[in-house]
N, C-alpha and C. Protein backbone atom coordinates (compact mmCIF):
# COMPACT_ATOMS: atom_id res chain seq x y z
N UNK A 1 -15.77 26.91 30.53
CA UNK A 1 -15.42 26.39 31.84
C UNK A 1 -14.74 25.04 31.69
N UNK A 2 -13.58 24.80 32.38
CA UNK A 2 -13.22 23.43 32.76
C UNK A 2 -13.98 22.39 33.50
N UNK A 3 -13.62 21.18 33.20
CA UNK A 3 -14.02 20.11 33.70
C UNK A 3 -13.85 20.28 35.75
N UNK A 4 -12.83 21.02 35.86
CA UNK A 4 -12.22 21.34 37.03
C UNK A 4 -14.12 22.19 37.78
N UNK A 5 -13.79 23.58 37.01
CA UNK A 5 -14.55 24.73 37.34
C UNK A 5 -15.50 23.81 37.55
N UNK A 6 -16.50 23.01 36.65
CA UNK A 6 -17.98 22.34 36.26
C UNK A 6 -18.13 21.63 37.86
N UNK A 7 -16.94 20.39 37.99
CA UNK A 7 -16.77 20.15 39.52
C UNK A 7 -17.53 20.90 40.70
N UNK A 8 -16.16 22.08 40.78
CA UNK A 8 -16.37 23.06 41.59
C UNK A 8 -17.73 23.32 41.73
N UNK A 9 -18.36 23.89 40.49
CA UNK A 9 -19.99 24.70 40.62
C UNK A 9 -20.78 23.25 41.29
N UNK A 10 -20.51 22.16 40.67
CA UNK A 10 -21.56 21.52 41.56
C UNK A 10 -21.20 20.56 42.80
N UNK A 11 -20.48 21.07 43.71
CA UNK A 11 -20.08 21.24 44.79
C UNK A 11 -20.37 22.11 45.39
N UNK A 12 -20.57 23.49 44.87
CA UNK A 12 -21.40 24.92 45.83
C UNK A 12 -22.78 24.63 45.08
N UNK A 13 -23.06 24.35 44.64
CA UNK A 13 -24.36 23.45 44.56
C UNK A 13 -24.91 22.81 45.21
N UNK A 14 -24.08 22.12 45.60
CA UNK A 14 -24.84 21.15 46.84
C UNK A 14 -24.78 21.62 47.86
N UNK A 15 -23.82 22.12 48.38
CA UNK A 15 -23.99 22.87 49.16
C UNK A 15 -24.49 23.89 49.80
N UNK A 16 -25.04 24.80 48.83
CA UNK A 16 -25.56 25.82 49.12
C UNK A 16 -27.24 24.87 48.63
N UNK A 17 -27.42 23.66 48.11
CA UNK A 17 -28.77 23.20 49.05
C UNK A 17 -28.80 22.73 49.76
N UNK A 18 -27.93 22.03 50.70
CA UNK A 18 -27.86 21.90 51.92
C UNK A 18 -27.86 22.87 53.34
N UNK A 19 -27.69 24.26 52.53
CA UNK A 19 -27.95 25.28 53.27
C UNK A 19 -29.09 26.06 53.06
N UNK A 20 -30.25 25.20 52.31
CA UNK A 20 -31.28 26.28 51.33
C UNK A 20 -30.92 27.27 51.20
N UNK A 21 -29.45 27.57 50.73
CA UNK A 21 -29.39 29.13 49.99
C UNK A 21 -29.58 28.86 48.18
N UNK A 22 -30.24 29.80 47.36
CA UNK A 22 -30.33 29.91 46.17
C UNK A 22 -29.26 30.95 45.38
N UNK A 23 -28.72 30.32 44.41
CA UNK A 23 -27.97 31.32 43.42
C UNK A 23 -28.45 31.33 42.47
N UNK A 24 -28.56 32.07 41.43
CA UNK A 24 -28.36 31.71 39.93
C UNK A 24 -27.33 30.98 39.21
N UNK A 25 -27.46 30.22 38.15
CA UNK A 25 -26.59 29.14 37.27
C UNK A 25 -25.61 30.48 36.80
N UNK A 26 -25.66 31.40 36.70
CA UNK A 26 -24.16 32.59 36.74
C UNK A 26 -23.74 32.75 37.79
N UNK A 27 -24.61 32.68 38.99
CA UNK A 27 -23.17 33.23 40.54
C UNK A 27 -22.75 31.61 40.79
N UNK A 28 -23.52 30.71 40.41
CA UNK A 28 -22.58 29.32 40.70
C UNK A 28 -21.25 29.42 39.79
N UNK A 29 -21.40 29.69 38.70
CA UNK A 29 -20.22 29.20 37.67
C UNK A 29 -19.23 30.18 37.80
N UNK A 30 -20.07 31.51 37.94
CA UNK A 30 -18.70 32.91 38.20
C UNK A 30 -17.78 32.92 39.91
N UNK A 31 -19.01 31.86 41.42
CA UNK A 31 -18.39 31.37 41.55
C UNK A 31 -16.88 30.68 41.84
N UNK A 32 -17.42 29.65 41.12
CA UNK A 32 -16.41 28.53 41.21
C UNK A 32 -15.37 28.56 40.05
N UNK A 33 -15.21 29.52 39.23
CA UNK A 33 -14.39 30.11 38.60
C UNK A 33 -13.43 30.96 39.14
N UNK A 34 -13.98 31.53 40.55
CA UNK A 34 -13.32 32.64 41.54
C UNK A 34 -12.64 31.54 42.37
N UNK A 35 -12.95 30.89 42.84
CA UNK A 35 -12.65 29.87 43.47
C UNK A 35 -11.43 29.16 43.24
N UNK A 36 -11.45 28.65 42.13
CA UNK A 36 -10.45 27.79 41.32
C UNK A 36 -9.11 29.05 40.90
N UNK A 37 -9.95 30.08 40.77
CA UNK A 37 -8.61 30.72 40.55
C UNK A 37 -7.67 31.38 42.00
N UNK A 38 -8.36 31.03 43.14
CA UNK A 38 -8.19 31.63 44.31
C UNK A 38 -7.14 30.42 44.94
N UNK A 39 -7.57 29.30 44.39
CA UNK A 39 -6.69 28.24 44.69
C UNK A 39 -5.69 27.56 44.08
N UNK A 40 -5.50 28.38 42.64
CA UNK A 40 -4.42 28.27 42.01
C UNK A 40 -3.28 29.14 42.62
N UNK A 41 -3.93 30.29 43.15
CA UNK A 41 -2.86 31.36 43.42
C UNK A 41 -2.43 30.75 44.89
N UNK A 42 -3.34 30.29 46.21
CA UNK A 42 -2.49 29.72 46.95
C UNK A 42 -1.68 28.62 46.54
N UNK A 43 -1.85 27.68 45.80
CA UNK A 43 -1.05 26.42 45.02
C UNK A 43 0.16 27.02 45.03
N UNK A 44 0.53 28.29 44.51
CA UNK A 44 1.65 28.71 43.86
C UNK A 44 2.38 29.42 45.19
N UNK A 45 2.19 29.42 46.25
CA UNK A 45 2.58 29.96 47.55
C UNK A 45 3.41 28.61 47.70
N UNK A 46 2.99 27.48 47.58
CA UNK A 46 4.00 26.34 47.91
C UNK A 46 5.52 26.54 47.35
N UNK A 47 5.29 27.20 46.71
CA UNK A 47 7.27 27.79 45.99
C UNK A 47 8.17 28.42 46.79
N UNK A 48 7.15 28.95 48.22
CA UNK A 48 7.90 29.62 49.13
C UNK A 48 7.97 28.76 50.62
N UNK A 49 7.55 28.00 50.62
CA UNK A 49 6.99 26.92 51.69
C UNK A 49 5.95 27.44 53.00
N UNK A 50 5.23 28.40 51.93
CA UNK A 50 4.40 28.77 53.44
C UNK A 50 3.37 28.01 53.95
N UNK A 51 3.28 27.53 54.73
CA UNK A 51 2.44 26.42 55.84
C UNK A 51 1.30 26.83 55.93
N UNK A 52 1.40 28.33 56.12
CA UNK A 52 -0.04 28.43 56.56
C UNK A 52 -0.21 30.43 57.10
N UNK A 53 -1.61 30.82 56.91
CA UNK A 53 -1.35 32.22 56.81
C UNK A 53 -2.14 32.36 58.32
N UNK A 54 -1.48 33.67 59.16
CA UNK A 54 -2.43 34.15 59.75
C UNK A 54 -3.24 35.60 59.98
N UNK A 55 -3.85 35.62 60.46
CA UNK A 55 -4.93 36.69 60.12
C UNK A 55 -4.21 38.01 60.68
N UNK A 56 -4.38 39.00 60.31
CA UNK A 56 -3.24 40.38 60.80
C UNK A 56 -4.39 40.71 61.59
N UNK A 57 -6.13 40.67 61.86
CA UNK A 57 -6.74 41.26 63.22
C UNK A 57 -6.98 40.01 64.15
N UNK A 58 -7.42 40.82 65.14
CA UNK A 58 -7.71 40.04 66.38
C UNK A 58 -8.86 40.67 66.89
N UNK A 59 -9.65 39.50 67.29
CA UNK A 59 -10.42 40.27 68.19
C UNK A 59 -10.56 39.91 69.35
N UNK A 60 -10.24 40.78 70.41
CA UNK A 60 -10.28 40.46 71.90
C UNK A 60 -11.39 40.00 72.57
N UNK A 61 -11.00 39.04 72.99
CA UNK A 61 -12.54 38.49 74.13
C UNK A 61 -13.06 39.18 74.75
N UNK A 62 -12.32 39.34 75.38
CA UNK A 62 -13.41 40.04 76.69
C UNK A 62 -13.30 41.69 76.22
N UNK A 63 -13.77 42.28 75.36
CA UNK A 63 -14.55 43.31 74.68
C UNK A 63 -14.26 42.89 73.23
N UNK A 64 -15.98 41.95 72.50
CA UNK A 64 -15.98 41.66 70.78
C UNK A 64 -16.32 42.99 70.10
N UNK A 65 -16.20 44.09 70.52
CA UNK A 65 -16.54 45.03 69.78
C UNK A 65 -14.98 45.84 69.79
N UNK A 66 -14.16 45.33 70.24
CA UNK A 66 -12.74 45.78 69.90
C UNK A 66 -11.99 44.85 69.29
N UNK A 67 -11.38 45.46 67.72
CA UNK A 67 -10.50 44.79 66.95
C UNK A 67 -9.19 45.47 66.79
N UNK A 68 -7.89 44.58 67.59
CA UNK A 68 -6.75 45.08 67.57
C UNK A 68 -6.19 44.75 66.19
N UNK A 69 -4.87 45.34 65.91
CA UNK A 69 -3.93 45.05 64.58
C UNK A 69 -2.88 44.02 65.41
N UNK A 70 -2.75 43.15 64.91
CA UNK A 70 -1.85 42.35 65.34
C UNK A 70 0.14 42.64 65.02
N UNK A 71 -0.48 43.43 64.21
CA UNK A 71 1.09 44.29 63.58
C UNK A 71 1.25 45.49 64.51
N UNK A 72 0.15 45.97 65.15
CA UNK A 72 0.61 47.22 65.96
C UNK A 72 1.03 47.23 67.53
């Protein structure tokens, strides 16, 4: 693990005791290994200048048990 990743894990560390949730010292590090690589790959979206993503469902208010496609 990187100095980066090590960061990361103890940051969902704290966090997740600030939420009394428990992991094991493997779902922290596997993790923030997922993590770091999840945010390398948006990093690399900056080559295209995208600002910002939005979500392809919706869900309508006034009935939450209906989810439209925003493409359809």
């Amino acid at each position: 693990m990187t100095d980066r990743d090590n960061a990361t894990a103890e940051t969902l560390r704290e966090l997740a005791d600030r939420q009394r949730l428990r992991f094991s010292e493997a779902e922290l590090v596997a993790g923030a290994v997922q993590l770091e690589s999840i945010l390398e790959s948006l990093g690399e979206l900056d080559q295209f200048e995208i600002t910002g993503l939005e979500p392809t469902t919706y869900i309508c208010f006034d009935d939450p048990s209906e989810v439209t496609n925003a493409r359809a």
